[in-house]
N, C-alpha and C. Protein backbone atom coordinates (compact mmCIF):
# COMPACT_ATOMS: atom_id res chain seq x y z
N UNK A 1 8.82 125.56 -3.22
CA UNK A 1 8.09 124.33 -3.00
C UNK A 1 8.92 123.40 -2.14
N UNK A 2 8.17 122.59 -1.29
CA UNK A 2 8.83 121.71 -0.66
C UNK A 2 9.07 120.65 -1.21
N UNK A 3 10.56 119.48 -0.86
CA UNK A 3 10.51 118.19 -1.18
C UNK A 3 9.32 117.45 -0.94
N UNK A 4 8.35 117.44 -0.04
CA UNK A 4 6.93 117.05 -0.33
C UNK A 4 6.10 116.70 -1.30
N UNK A 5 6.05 117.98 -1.40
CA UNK A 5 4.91 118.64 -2.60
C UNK A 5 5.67 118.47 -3.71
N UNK A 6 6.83 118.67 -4.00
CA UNK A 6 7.76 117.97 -5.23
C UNK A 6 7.37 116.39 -5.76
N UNK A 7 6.87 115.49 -4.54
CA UNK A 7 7.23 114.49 -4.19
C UNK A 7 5.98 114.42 -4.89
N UNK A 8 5.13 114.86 -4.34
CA UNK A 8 3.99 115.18 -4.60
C UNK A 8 3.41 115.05 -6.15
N UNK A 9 3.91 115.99 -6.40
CA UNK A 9 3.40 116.22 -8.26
C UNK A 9 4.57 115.31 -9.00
N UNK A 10 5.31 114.65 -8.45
CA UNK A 10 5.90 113.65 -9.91
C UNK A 10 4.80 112.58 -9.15
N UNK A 11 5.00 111.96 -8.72
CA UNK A 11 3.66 110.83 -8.49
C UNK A 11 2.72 111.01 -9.21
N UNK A 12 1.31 112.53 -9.25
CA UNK A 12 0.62 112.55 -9.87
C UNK A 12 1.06 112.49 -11.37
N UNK A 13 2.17 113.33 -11.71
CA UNK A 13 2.50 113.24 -12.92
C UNK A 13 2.56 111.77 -13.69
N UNK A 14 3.31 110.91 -12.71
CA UNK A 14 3.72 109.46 -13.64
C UNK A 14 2.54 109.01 -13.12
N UNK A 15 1.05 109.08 -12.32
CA UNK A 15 -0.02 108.54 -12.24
C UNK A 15 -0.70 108.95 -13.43
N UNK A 16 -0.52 110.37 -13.70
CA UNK A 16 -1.79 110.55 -14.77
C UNK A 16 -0.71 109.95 -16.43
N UNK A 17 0.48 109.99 -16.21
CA UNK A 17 1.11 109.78 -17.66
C UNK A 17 0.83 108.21 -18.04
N UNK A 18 0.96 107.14 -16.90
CA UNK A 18 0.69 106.26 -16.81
C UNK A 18 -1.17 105.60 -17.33
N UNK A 19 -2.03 106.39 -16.69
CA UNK A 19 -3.22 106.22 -17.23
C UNK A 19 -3.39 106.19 -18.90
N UNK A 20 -2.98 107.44 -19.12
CA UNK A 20 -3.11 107.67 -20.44
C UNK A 20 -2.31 106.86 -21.06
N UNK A 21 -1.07 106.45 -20.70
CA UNK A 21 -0.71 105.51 -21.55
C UNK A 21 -1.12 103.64 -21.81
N UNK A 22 -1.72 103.32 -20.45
CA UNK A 22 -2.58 102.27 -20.30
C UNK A 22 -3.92 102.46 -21.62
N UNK A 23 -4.24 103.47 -21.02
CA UNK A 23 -5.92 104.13 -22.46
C UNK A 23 -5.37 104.35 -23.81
N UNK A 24 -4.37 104.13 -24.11
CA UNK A 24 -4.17 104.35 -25.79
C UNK A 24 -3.87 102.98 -25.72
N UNK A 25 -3.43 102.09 -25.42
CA UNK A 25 -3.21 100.67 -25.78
C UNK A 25 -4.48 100.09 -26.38
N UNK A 26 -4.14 99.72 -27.34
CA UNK A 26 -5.54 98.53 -27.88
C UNK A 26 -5.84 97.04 -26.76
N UNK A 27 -6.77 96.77 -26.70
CA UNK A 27 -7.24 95.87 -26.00
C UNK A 27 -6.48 94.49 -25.94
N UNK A 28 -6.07 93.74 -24.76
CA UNK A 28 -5.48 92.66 -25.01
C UNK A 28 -6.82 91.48 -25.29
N UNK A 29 -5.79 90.78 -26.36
CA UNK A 29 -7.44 89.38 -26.77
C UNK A 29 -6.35 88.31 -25.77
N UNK A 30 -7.33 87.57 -24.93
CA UNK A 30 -6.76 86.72 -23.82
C UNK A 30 -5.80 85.21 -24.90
N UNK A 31 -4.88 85.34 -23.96
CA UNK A 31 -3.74 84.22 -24.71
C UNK A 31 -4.53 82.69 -23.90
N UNK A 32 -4.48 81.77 -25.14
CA UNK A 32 -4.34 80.66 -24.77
C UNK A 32 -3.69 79.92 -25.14
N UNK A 33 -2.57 79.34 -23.96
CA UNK A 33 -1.43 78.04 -24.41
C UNK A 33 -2.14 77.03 -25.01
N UNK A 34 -1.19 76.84 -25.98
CA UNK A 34 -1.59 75.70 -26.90
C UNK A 34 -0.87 74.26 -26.54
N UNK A 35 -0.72 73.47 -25.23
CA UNK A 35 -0.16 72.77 -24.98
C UNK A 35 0.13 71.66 -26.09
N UNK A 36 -0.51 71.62 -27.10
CA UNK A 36 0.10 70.43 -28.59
C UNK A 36 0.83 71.01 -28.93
N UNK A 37 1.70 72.05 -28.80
CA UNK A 37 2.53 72.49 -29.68
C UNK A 37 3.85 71.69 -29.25
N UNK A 38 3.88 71.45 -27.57
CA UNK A 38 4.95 70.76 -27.16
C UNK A 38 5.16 69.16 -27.33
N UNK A 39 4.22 68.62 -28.02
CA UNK A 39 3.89 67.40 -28.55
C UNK A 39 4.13 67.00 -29.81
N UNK A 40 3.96 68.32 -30.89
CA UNK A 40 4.49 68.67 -32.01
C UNK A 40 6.10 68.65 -32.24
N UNK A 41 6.71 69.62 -31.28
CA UNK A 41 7.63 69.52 -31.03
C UNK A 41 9.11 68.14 -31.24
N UNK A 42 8.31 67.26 -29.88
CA UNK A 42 8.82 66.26 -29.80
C UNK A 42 8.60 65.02 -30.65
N UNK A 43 7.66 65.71 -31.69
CA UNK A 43 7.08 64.30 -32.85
C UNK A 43 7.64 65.22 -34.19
N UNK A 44 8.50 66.40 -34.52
CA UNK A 44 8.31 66.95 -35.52
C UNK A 44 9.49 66.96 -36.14
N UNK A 45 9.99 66.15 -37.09
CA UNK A 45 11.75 66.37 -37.78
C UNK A 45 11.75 66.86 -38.48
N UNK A 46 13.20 67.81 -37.91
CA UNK A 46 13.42 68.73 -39.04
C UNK A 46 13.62 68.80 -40.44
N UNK A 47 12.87 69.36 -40.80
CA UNK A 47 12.85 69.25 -42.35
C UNK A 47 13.68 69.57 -43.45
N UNK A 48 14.61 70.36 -43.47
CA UNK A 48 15.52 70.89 -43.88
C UNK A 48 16.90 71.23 -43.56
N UNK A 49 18.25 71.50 -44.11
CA UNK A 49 19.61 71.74 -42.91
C UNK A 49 20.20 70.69 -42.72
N UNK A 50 21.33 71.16 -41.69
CA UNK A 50 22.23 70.34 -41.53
C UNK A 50 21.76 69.27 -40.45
N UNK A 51 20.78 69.22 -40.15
CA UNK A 51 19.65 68.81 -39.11
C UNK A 51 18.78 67.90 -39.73
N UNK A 52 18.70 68.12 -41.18
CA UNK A 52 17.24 67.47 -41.77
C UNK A 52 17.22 65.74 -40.98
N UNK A 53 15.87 65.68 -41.11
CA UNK A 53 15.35 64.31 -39.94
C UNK A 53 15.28 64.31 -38.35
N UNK A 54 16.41 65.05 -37.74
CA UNK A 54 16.60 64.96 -36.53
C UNK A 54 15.38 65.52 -35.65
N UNK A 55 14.59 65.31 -34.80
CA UNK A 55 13.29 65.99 -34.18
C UNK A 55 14.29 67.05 -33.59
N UNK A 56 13.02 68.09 -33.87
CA UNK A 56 13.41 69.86 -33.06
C UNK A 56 13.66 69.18 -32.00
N UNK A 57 13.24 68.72 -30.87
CA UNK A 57 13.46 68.79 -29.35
C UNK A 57 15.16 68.38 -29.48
N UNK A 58 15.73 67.18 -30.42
CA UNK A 58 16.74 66.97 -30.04
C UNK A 58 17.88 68.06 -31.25
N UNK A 59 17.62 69.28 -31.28
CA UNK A 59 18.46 70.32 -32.07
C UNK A 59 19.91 70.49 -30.94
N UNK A 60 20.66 70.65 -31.42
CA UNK A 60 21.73 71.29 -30.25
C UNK A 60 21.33 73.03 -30.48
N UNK A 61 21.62 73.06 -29.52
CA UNK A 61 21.82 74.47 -29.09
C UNK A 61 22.10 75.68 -29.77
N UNK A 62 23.40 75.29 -30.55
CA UNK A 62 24.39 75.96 -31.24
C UNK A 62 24.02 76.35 -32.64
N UNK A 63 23.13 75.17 -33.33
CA UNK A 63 22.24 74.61 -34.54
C UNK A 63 20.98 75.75 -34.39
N UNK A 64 20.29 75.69 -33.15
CA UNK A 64 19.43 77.08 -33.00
C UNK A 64 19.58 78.13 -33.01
N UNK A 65 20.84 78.32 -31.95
CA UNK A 65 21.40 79.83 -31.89
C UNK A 65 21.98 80.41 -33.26
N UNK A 66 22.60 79.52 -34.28
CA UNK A 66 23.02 80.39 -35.69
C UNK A 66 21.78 80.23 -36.90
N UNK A 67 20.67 79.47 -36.36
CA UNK A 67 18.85 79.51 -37.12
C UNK A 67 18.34 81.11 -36.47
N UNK A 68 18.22 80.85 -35.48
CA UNK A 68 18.05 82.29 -34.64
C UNK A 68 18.48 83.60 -35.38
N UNK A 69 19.73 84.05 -35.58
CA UNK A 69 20.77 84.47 -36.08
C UNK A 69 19.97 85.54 -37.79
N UNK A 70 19.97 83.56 -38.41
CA UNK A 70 20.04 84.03 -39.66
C UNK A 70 18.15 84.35 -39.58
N UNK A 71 17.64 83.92 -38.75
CA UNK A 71 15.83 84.25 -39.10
C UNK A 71 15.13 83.23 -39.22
N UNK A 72 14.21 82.46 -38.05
CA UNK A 72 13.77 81.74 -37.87
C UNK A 72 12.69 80.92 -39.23
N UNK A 73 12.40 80.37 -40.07
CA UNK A 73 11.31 80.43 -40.67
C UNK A 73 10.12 81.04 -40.67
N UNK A 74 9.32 81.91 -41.31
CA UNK A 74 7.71 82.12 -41.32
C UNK A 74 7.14 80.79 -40.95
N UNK A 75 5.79 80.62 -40.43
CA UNK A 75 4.39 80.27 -39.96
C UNK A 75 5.41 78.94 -38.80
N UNK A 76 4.57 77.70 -38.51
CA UNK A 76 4.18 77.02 -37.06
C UNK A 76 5.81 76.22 -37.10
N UNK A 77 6.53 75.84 -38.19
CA UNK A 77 8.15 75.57 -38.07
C UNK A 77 8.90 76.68 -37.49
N UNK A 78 8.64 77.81 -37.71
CA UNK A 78 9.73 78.88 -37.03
C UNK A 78 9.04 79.15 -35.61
N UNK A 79 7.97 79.04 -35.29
CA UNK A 79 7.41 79.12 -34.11
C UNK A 79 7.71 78.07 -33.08
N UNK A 80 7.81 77.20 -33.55
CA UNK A 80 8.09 75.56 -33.36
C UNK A 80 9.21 76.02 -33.02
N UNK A 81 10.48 76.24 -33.98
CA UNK A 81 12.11 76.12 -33.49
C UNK A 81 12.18 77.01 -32.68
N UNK A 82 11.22 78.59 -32.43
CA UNK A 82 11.74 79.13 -31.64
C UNK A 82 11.32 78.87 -30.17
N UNK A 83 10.64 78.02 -30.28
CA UNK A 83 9.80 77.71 -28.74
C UNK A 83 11.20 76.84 -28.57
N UNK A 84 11.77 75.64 -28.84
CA UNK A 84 12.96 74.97 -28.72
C UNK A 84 14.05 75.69 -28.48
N UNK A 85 14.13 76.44 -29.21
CA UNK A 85 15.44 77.49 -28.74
C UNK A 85 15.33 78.14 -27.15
N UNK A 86 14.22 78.64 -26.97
CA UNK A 86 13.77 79.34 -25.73
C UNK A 86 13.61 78.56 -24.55
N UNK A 87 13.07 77.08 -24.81
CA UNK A 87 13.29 76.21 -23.85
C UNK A 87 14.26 75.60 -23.72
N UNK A 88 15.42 75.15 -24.49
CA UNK A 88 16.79 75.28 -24.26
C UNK A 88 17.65 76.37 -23.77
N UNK A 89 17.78 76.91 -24.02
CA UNK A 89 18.86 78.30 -23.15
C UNK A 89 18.23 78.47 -22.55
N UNK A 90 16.81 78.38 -21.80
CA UNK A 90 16.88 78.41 -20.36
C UNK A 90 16.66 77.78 -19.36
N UNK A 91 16.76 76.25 -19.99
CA UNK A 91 17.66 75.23 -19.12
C UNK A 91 16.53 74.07 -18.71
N UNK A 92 15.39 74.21 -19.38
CA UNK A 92 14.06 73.99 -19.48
C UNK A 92 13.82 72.52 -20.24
N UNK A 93 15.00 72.08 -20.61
CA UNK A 93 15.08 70.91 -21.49
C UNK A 93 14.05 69.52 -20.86
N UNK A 94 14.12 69.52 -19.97
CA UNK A 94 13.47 68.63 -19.11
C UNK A 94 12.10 68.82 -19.09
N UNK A 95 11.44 69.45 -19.82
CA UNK A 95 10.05 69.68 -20.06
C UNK A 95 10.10 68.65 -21.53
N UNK A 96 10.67 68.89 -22.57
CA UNK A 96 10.44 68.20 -23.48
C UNK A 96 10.67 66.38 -23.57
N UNK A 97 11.57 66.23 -22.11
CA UNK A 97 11.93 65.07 -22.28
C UNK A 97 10.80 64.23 -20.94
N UNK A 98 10.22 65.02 -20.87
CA UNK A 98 8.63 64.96 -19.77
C UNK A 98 7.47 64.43 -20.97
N UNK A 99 7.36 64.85 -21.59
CA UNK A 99 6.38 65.48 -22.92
C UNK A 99 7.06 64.03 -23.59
N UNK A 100 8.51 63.43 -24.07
CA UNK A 100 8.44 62.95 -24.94
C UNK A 100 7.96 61.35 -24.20
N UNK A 101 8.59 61.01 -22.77
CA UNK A 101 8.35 59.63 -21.80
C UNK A 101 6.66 60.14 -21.93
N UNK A 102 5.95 61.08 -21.56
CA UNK A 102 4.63 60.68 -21.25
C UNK A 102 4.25 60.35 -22.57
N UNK A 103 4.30 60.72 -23.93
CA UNK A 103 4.38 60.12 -25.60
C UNK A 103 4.11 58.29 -25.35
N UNK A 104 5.31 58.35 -24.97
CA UNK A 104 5.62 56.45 -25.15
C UNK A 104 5.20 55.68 -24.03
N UNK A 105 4.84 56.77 -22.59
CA UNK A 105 3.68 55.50 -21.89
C UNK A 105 2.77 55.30 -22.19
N UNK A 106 2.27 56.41 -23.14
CA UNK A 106 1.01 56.70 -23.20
C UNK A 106 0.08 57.18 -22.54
N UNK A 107 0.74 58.03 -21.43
CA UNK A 107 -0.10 58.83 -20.61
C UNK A 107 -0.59 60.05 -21.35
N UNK A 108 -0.14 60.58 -22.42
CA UNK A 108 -0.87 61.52 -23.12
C UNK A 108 -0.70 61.02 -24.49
N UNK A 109 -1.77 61.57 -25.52
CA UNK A 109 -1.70 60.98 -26.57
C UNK A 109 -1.60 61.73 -27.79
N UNK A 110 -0.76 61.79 -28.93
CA UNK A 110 -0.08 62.76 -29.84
C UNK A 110 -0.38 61.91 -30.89
């Protein structure tokens, strides 16, 4: 066989392996951002920890990364800290402090 035709049948191969593996996936249900959550966020103190009172948005870093660690909370608090964590380490901080000035002009309302 030629490098061609070699060339040839892995293409079809990872075309047809690819199909089939697209067709066993269950259906995606369409995501919708919940933009209050980042409003939540910046209105929500922590409840518990060495943190208790302080709002998630203003957590340090370090305070997330060893929450992270040990296992975020179950239901919309661990979802909550981990959205904070994720928008901190990646440098994203400036979204929450967008979110918290539009709060107190009152250009959006929480």
């Amino acid at each position: 066989m030629s490098t061609t035709s070699n060339t040839r049948l892995v293409k079809l191969f990872y075309r047809f392996y690819f199909e089939i593996l697209l067709l066993s996936l269950p259906p995606m249900e369409p995501i919708k951002p919940d933009s209050r959550i980042l409003v939540d966020i910046v209105r929500t103190h922590m409840p518990f920890g060495k943190y208790k009172g302080t709002l998630l948005s203003d957590l340090p870093v370090y305070y997330l990364e060893w929450l992270k660690n040990k296992g975020f909370p179950p239901g919309k608090m661990g979802m909550m800290l981990s959205s904070v964590y994720e928008i901190k380490i990646n440098g994203m901080s400036s979204i929450l402090t967008m979110v918290k000035k539009a709060l107190n002009t009152g250009q959006i309302k929480g």
